[in-house]
C-alpha atoms as a PDB file:
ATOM      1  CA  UNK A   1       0.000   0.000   0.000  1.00  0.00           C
ATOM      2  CA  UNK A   2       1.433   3.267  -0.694  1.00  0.00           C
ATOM      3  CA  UNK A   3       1.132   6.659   0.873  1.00  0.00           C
ATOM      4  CA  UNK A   4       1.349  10.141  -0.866  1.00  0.00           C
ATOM      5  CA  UNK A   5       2.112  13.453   0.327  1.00  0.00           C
ATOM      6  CA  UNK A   6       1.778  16.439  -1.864  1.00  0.00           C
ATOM      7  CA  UNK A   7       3.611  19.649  -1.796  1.00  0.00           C
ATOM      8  CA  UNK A   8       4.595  22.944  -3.098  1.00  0.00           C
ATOM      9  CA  UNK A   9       0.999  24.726  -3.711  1.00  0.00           C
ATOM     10  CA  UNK A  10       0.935  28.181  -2.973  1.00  0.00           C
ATOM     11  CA  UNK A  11      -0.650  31.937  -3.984  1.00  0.00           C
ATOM     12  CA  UNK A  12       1.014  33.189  -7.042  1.00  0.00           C
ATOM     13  CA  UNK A  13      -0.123  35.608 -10.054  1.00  0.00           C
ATOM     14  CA  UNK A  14      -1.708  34.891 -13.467  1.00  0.00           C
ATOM     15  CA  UNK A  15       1.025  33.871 -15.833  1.00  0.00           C
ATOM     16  CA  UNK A  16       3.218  32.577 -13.178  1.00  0.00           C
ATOM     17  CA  UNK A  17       4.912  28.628 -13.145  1.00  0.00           C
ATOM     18  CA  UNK A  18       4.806  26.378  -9.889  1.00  0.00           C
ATOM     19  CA  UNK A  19       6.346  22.618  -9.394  1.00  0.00           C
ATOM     20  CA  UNK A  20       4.074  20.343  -7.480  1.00  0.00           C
ATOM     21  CA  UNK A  21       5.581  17.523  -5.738  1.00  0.00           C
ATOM     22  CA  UNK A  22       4.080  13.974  -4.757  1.00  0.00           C
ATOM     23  CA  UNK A  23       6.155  11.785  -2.345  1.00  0.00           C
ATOM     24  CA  UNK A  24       5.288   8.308  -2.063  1.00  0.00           C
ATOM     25  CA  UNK A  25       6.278   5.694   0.593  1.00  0.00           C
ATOM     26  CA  UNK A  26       5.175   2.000   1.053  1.00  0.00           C
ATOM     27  CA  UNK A  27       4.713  -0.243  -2.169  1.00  0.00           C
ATOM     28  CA  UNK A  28       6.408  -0.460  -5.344  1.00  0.00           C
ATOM     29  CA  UNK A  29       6.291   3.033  -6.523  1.00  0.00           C
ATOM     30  CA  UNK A  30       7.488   1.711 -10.290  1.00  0.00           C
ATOM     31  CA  UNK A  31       4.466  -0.205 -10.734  1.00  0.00           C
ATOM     32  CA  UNK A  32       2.068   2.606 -10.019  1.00  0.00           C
ATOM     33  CA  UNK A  33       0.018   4.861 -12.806  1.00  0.00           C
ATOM     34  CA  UNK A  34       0.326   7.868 -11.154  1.00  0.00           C
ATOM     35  CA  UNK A  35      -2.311  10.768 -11.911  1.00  0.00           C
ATOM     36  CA  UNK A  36      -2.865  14.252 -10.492  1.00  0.00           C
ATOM     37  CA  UNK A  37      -6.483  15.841 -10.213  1.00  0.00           C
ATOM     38  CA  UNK A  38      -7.673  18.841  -8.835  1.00  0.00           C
ATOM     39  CA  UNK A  39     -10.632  20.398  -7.206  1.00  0.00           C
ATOM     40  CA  UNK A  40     -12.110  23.639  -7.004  1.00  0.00           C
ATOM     41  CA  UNK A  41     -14.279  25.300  -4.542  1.00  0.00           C
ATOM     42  CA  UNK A  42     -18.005  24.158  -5.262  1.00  0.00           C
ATOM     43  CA  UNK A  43     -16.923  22.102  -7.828  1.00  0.00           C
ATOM     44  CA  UNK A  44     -16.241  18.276  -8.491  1.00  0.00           C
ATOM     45  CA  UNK A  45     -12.957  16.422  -8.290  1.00  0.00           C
ATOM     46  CA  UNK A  46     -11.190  16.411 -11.738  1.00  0.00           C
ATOM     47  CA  UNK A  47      -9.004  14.933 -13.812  1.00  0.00           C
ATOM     48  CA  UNK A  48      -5.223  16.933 -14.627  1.00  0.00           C
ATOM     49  CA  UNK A  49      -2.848  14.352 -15.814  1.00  0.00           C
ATOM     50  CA  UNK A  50      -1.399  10.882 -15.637  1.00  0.00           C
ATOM     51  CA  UNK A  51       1.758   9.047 -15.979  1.00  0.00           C
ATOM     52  CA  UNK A  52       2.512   5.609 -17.153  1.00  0.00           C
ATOM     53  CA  UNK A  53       4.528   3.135 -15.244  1.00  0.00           C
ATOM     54  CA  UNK A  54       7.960   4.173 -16.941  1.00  0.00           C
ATOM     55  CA  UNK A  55       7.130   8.066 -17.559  1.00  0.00           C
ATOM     56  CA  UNK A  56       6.778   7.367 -21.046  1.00  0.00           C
ATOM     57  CA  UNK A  57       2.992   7.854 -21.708  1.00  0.00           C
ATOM     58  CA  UNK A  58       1.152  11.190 -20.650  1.00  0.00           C
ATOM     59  CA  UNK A  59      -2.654  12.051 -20.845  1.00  0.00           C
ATOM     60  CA  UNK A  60      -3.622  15.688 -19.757  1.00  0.00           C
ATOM     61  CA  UNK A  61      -6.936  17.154 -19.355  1.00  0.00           C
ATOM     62  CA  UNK A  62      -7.498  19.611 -22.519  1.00  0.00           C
ATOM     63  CA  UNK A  63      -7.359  22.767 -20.684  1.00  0.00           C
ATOM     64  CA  UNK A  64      -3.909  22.168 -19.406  1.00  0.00           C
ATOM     65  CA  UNK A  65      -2.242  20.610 -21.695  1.00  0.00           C
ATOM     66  CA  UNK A  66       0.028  22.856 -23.505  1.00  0.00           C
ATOM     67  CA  UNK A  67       1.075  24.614 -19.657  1.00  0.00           C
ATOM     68  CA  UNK A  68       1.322  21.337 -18.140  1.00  0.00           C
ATOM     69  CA  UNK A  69       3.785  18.761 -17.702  1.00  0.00           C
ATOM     70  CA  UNK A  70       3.682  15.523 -15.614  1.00  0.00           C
ATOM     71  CA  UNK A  71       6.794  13.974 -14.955  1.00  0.00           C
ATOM     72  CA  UNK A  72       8.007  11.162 -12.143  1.00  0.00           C
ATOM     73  CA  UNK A  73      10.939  10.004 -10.955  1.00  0.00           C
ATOM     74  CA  UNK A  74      11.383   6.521 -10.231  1.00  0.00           C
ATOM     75  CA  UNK A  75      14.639   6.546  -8.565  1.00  0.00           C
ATOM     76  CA  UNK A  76      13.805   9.108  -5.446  1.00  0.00           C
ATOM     77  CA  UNK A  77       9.571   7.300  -5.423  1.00  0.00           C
ATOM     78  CA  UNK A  78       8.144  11.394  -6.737  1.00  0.00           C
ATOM     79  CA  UNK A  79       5.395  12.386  -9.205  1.00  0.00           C
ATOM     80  CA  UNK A  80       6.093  16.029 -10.438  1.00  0.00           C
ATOM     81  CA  UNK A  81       3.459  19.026 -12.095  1.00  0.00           C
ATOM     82  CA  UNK A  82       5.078  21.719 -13.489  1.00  0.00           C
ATOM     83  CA  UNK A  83       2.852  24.104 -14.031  1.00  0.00           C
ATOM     84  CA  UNK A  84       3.337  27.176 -16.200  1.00  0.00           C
ATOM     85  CA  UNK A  85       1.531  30.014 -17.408  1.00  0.00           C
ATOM     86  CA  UNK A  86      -0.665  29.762 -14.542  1.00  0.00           C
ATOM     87  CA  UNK A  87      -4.733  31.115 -15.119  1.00  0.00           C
ATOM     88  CA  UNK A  88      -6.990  31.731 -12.150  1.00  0.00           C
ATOM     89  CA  UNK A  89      -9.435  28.970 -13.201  1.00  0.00           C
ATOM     90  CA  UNK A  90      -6.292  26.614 -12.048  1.00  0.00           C
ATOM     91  CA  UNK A  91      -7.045  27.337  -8.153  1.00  0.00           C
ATOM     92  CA  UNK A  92      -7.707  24.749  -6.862  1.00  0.00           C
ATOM     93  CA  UNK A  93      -6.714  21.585  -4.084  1.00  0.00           C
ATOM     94  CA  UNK A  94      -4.719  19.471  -6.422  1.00  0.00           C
ATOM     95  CA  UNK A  95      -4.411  15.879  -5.313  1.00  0.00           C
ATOM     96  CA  UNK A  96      -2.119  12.722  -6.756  1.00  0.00           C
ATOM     97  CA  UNK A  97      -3.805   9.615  -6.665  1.00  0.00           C
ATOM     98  CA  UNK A  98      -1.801   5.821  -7.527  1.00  0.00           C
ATOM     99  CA  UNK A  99      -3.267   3.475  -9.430  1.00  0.00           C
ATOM    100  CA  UNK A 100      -2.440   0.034 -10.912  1.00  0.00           C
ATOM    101  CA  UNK A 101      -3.973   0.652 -14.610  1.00  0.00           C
ATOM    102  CA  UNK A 102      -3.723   3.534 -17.324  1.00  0.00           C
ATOM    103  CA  UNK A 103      -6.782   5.634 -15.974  1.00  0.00           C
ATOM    104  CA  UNK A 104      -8.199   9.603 -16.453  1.00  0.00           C
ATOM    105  CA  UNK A 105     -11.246   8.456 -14.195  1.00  0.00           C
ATOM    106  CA  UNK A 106     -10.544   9.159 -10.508  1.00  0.00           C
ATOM    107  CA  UNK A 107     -12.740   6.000  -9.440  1.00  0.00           C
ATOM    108  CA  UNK A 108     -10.202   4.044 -10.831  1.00  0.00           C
ATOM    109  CA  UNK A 109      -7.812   5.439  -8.332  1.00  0.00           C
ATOM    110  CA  UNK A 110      -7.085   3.438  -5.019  1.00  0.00           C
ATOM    111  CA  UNK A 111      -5.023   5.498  -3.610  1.00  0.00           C
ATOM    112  CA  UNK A 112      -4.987   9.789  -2.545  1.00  0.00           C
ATOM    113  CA  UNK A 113      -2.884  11.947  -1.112  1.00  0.00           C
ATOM    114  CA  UNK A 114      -4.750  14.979   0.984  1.00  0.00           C
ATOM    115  CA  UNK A 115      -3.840  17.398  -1.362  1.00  0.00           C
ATOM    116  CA  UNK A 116      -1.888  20.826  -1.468  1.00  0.00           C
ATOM    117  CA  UNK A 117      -3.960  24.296  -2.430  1.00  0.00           C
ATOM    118  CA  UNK A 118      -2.807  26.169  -5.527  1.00  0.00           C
ATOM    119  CA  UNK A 119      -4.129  29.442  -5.948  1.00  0.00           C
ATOM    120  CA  UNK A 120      -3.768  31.653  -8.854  1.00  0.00           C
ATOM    121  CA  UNK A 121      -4.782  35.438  -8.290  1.00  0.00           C
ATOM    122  CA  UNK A 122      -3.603  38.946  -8.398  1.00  0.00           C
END
């Protein structure tokens, strides 16, 4: 079973970048999909991006997709988000979830980390 712990939300302006981090412990981090989703206040959970296995296939949600880049690193168990060219509709509680298949829906995830709050104002 593995455990993850986001990191590195935080206020920053329109048009600004930010790195999200995802530390996992417990289980064999290389054979987790691992996804990030978000959610925003009043609305429902959402989908951002996955990661294959080896960091070789990406999905991303349409809206982020050319600002957006998922990443992981095997080696030191993390799941990155860069995020650049930041837009207020990105505030949100962003969340990365483990899985064991190639999934966008978040009921296919078995695992969650609490989350870390990204806010994007000026």
């Amino acid at each position: 079973q593995v455990q993850l712990v986001e990191s590195g939300g935080g206020l920053v302006q329109p048009g600004d970048s930010l790195r999200l981090s995802c530390a996992a412990s417990g289980g064999t981090f290389n054979s987790y999909v691992l996804a990030w989703f978000r959610q925003s206040p009043g609305k429902a959970r959402e989908f951002v991006a996955v990661v294959s296995v080896n960091g070789v296939m990406t999905t991303y949600k349409n809206a982020v997709k050319d600002r957006f880049i998922v990443y992981r690193d095997n080696a030191k168990n993390m799941l990155y988000l860069q995020m650049n060219l930041l837009k207020p509709e990105d505030t949100a509680v962003y969340f990365c979830a483990a899985n064991s298949d190639y999934s966008t829906v978040q009921s296919n995830y078995n695992y969650w980390g609490h989350g870390t709050q990204v806010t994007v104002s000026s």
